[in-house]
Structures are given as C-alpha cells and as structure tokens.
C-alpha atoms as a PDB file:
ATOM      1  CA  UNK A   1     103.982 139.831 113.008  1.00  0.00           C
ATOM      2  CA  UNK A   2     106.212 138.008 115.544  1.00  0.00           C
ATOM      3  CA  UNK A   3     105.482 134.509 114.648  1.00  0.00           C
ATOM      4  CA  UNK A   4     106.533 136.237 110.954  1.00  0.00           C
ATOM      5  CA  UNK A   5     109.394 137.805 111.978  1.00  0.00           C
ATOM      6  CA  UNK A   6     110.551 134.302 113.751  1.00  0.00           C
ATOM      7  CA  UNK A   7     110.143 132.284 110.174  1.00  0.00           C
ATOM      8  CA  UNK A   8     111.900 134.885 108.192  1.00  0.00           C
ATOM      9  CA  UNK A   9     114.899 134.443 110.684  1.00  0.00           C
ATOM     10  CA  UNK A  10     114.566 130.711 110.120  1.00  0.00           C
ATOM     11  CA  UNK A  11     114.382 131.163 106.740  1.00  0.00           C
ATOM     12  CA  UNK A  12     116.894 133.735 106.230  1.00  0.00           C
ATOM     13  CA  UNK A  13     119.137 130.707 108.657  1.00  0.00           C
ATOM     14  CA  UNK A  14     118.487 128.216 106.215  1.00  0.00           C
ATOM     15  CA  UNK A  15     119.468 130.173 102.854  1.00  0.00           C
ATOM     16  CA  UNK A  16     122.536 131.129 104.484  1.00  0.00           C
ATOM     17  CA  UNK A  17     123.714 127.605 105.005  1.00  0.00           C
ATOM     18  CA  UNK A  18     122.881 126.744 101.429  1.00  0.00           C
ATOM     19  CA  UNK A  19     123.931 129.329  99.600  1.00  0.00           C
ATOM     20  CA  UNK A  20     126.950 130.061  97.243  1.00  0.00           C
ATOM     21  CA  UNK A  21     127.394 133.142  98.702  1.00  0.00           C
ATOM     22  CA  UNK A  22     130.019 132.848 101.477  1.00  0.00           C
ATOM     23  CA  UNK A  23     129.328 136.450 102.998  1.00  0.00           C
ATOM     24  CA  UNK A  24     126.487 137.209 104.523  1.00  0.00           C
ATOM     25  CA  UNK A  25     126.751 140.426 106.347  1.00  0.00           C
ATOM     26  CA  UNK A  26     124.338 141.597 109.210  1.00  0.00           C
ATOM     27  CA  UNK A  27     123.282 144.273 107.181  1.00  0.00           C
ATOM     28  CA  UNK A  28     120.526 146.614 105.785  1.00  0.00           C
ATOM     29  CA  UNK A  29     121.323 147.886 102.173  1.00  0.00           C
ATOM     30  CA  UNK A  30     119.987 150.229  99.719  1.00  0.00           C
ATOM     31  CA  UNK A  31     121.315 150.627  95.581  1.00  0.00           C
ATOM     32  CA  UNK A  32     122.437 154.190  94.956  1.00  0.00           C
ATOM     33  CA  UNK A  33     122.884 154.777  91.400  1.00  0.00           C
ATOM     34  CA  UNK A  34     123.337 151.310  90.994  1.00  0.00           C
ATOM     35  CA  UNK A  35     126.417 150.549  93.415  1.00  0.00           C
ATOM     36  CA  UNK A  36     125.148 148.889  96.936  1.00  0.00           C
ATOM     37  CA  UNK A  37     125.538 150.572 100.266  1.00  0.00           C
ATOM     38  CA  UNK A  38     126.036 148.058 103.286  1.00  0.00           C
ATOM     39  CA  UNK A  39     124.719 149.599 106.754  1.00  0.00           C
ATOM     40  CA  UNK A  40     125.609 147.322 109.229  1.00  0.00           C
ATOM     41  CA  UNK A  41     126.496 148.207 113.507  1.00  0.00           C
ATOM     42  CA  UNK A  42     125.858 146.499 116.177  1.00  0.00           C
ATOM     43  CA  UNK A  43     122.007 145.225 117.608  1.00  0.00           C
ATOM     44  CA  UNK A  44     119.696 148.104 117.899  1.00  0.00           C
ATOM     45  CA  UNK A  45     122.596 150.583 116.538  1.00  0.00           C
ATOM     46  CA  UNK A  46     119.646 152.052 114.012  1.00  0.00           C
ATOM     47  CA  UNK A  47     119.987 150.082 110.750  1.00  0.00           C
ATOM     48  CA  UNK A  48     116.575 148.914 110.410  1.00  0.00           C
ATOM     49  CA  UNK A  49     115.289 152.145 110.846  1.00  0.00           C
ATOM     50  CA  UNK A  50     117.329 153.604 108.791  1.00  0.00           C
ATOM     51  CA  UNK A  51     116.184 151.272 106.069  1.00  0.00           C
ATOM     52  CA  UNK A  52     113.089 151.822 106.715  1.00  0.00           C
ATOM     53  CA  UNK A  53     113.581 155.565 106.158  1.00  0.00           C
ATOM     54  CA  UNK A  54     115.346 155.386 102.893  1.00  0.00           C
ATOM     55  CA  UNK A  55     112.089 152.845 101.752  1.00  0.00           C
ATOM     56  CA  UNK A  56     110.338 156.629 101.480  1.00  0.00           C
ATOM     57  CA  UNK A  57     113.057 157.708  98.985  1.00  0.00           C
ATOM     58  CA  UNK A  58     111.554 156.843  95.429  1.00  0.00           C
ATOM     59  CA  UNK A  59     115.477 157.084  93.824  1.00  0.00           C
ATOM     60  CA  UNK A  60     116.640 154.539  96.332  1.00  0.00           C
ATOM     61  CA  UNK A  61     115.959 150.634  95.697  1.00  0.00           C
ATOM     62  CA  UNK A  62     116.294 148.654  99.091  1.00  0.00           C
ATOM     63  CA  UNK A  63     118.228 145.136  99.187  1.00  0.00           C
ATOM     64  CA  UNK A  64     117.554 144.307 103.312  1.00  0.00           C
ATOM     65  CA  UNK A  65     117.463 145.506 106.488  1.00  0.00           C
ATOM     66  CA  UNK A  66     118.843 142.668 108.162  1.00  0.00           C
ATOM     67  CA  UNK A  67     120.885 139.911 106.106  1.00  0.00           C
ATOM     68  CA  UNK A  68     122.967 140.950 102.848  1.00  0.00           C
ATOM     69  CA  UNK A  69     124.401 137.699 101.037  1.00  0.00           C
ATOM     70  CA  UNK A  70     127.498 138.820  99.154  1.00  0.00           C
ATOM     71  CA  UNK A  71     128.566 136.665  96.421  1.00  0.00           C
ATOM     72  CA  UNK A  72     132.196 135.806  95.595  1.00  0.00           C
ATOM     73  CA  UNK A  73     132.283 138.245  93.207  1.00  0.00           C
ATOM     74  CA  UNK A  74     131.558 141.484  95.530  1.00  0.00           C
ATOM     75  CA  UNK A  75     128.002 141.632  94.834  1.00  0.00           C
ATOM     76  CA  UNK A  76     125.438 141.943  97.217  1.00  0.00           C
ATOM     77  CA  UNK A  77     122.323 139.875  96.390  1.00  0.00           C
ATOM     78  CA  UNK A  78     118.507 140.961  97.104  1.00  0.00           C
ATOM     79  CA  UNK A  79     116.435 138.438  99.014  1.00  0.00           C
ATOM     80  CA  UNK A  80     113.459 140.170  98.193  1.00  0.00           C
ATOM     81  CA  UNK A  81     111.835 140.488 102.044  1.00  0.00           C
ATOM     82  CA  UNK A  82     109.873 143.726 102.849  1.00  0.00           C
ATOM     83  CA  UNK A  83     112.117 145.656 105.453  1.00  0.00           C
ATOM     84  CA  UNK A  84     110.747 145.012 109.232  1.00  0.00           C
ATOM     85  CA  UNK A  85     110.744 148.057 111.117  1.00  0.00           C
ATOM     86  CA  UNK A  86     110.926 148.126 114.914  1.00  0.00           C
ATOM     87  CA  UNK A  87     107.997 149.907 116.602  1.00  0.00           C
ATOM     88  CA  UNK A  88     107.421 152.564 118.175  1.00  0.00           C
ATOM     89  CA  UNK A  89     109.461 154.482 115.924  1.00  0.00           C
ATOM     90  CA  UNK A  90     112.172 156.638 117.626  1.00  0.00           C
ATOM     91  CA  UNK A  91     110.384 159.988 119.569  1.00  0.00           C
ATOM     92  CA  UNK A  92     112.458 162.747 117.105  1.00  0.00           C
ATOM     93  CA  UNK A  93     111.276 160.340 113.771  1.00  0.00           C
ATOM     94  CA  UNK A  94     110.170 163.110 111.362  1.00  0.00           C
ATOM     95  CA  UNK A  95     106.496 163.498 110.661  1.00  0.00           C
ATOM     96  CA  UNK A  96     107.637 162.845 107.133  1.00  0.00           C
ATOM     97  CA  UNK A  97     108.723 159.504 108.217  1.00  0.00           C
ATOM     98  CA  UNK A  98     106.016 159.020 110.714  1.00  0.00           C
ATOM     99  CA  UNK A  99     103.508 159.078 108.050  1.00  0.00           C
ATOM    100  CA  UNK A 100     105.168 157.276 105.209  1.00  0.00           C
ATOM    101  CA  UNK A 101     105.809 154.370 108.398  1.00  0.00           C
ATOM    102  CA  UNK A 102     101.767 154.599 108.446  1.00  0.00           C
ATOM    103  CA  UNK A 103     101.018 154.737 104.920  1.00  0.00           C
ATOM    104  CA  UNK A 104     102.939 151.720 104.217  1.00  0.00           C
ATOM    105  CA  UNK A 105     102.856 149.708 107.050  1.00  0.00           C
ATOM    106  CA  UNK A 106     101.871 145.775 106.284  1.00  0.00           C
ATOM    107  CA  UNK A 107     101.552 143.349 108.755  1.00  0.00           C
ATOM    108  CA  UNK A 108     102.954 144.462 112.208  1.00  0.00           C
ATOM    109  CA  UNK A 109     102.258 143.957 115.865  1.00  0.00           C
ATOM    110  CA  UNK A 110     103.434 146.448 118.763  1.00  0.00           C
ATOM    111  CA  UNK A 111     106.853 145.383 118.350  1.00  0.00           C
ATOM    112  CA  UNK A 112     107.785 145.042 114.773  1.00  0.00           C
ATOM    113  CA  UNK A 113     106.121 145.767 111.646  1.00  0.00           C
ATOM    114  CA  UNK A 114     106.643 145.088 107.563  1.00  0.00           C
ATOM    115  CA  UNK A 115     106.744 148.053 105.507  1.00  0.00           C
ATOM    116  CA  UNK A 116     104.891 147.405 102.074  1.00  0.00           C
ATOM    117  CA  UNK A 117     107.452 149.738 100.056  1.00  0.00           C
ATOM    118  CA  UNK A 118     107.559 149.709  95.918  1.00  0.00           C
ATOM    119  CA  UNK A 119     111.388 150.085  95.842  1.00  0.00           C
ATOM    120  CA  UNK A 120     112.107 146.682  97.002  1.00  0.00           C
ATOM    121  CA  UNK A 121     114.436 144.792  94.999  1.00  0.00           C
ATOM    122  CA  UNK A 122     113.427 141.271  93.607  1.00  0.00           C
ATOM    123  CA  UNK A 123     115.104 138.507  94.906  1.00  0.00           C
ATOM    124  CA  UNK A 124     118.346 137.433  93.044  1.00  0.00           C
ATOM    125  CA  UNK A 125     118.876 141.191  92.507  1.00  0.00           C
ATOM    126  CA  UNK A 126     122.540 141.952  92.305  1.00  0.00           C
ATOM    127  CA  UNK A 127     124.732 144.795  92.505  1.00  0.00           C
ATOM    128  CA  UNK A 128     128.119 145.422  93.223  1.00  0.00           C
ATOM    129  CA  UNK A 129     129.117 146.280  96.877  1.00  0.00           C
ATOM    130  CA  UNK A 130     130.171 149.976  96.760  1.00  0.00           C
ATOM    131  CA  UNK A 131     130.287 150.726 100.678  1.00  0.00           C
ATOM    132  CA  UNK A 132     129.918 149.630 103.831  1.00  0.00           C
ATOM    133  CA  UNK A 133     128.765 152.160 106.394  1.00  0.00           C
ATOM    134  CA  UNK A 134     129.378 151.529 110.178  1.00  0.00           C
ATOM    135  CA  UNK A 135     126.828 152.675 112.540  1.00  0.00           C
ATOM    136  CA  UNK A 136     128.005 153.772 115.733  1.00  0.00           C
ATOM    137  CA  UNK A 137     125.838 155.500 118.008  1.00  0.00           C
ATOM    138  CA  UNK A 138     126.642 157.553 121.162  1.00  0.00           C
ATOM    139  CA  UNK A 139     125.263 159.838 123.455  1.00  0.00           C
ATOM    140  CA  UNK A 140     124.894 163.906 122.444  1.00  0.00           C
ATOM    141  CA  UNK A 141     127.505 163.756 119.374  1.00  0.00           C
ATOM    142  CA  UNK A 142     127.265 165.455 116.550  1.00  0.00           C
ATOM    143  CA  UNK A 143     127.064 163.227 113.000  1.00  0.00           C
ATOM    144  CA  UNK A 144     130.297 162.856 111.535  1.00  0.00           C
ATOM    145  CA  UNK A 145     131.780 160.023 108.675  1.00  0.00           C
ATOM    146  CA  UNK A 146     135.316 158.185 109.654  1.00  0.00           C
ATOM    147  CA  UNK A 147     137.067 156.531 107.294  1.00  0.00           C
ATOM    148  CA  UNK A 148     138.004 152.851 108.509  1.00  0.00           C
ATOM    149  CA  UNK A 149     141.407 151.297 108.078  1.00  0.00           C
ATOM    150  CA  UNK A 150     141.827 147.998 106.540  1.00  0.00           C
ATOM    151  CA  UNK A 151     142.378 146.407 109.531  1.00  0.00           C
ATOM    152  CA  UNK A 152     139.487 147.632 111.312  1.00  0.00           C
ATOM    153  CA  UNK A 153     137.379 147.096 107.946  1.00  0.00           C
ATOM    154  CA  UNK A 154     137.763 143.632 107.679  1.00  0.00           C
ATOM    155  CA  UNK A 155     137.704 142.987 111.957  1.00  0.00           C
ATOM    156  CA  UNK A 156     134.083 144.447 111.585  1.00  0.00           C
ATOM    157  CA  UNK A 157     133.545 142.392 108.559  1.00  0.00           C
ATOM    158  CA  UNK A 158     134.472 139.334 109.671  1.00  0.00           C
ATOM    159  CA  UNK A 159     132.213 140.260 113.102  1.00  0.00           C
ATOM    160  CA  UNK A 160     129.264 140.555 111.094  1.00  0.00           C
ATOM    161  CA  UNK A 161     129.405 137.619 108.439  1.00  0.00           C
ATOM    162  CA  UNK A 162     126.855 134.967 109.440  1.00  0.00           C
ATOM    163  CA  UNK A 163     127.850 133.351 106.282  1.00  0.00           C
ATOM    164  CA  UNK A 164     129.809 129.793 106.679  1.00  0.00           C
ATOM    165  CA  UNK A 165     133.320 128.788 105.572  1.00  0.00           C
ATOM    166  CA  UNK A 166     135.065 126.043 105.972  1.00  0.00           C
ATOM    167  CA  UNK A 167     138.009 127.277 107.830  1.00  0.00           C
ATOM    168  CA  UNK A 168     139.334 130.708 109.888  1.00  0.00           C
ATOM    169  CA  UNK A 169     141.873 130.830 106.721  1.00  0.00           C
ATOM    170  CA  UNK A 170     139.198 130.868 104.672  1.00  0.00           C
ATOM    171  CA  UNK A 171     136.866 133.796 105.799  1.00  0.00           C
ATOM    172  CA  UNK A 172     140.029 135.515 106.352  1.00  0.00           C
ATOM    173  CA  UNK A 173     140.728 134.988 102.372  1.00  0.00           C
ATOM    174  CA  UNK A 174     137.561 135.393 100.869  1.00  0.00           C
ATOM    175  CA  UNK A 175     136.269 138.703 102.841  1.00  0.00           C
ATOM    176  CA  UNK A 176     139.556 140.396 102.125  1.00  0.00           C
ATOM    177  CA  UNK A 177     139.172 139.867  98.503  1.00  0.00           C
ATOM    178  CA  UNK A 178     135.746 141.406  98.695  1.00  0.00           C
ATOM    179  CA  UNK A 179     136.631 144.330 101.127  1.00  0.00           C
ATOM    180  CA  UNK A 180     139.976 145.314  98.565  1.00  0.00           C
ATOM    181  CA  UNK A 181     137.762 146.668  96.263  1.00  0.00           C
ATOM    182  CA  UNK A 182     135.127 148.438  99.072  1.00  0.00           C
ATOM    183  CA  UNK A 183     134.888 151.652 100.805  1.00  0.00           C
ATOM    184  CA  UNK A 184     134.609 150.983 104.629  1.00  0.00           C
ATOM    185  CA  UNK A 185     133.421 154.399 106.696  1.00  0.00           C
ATOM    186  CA  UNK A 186     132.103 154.815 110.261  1.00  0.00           C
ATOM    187  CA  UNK A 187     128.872 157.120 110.709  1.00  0.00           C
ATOM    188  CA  UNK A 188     129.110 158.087 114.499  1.00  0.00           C
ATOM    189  CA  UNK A 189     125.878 159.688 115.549  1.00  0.00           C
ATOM    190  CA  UNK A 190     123.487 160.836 118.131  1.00  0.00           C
END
C-alpha cells in the first residue's frame, strides 16, 4: 500500500503537468445532487477521512480525496482513484464508520489503506464546482460554518492549486474566474 500510494502521487504529478485543467486543488470532493463540494485544509486537517466517511453514504458519488483538477470552465473532473484512507482511523470514528472502513477496505498497510467504495466516480467525470469547504481544526471547539470573503477565498485557493500556469497574473486570472461563481465556507471543528 505504500509503494501504491507513492505511484499514485507520481501519477497524480504527472497528469497535473499535462493536463488542460489549470486548477488543481488539494482537495477531496464528493457530488451532492449533482453540484461538487471541494474539501480542502491544510495536511492532516481531516479531508481524507472525511472522504472516506461520505464513501458509506450511497446518495453521495466521490470525485477524490486528495487532487481535484478543475477545468476552465468551473468543473471539477473525477480521476477515478479509490479514496486512500489514513490508518488507524481517529479513536471517536463511529462504529458505523469503523465497520464500513472494514467492509470495504482494499489494499492497505498500517499506514494507509484504499477503500473499495461503489460510489466512485469514473474518470473524466465532471460536475460543476458548487463549494469549497475549508477545514480548520482546533482544539475543544464546537463545529460551526464561516462564510469566507473573497479575498480570503481565493488566498486559500491559490495556496492549494498544484496546478501550473504560466505566470502569477495568470493563476491570479484564471482562479478568480472560477471562484466568482463558488461558495467558499470555513468548517472550524474539534
């Protein structure tokens, strides 16, 4: 599992630089009545296992845990790789989640593992980006949405594109156009 988990980050390297799509968030996502949810935060802020939670959730279809290309047109694109989960999974998981994790877990070692889910999208799947939710996590608070201003929006954006561009103008450009038509909100949580 972590000689896999190093190829799909090669991989995942490689399609970025030779892709279309100039965004590509660090970012799980998962379709909601067919508009796209971004979950993105910083390393180890929970968005992989939040994925991996929402893969138990039959109505839910699940885009990535990890990379999101977004095309110039606002739409996030499916890559088709099974969500890696980070193991153990956290002490207060939910038995209901503790058992789906072992009912579908695929290949894994005591570090990560692949979750064999059936609501992953294909790859080439797209959907419109509908939201972008922030993960911030902090000691003993309570859970509670913020709304983001543009500013801070497109700061975090342009953080967490690994896509390329040819110039700061550029980025600047391009991930404002997408981010105009996107709702940006900050999930603080315990």
């Amino acid at each position: 599992a972590s000689a896999l988990c190093a190829v799909m980050a090669d991989v995942l390297e490689a399609h970025i630089e030779e892709s279309q799509n100039p965004i590509a968030l660090h970012a799980g996502a998962v379709a909601i009545s067919n508009r796209l949810i971004a979950i993105t935060g910083p390393r180890r802020a929970g968005k992989s296992t939040l994925i991996a939670r929402l893969c138990a959730e039959p109505d839910l279809q699940i885009f990535c845990d990890d990379v999101l290309p977004i095309s110039p047109l606002g739409e996030g694109v499916a890559l088709g790789v099974a969500p890696r989960l980070r193991l153990p999974l956290p002490a207060k998981a939910s038995q209901h989640f503790k058992q789906f994790a072992r009912q579908h877990l695929g290949p894994h070692d005591n570090r990560y593992g692949y979750l064999c889910t059936t609501n992953l999208a294909g790859n080439g799947t797209r959907l419109p980006l509908g939201a972008i939710v922030v993960l911030d996590r902090q000691i003993d608070t309570a859970a509670c949405l913020h709304t983001m201003n543009e500013d801070d929006a497109l700061f975090y954006a342009l953080e967490q594109n690994m896509g390329q561009f040819d110039t700061p103008a550029e980025a600047l450009a391009t991930t404002q156009a997408v981010l105009g038509k996107v709702t940006c909100v900050r999930l603080v949580y315990s």
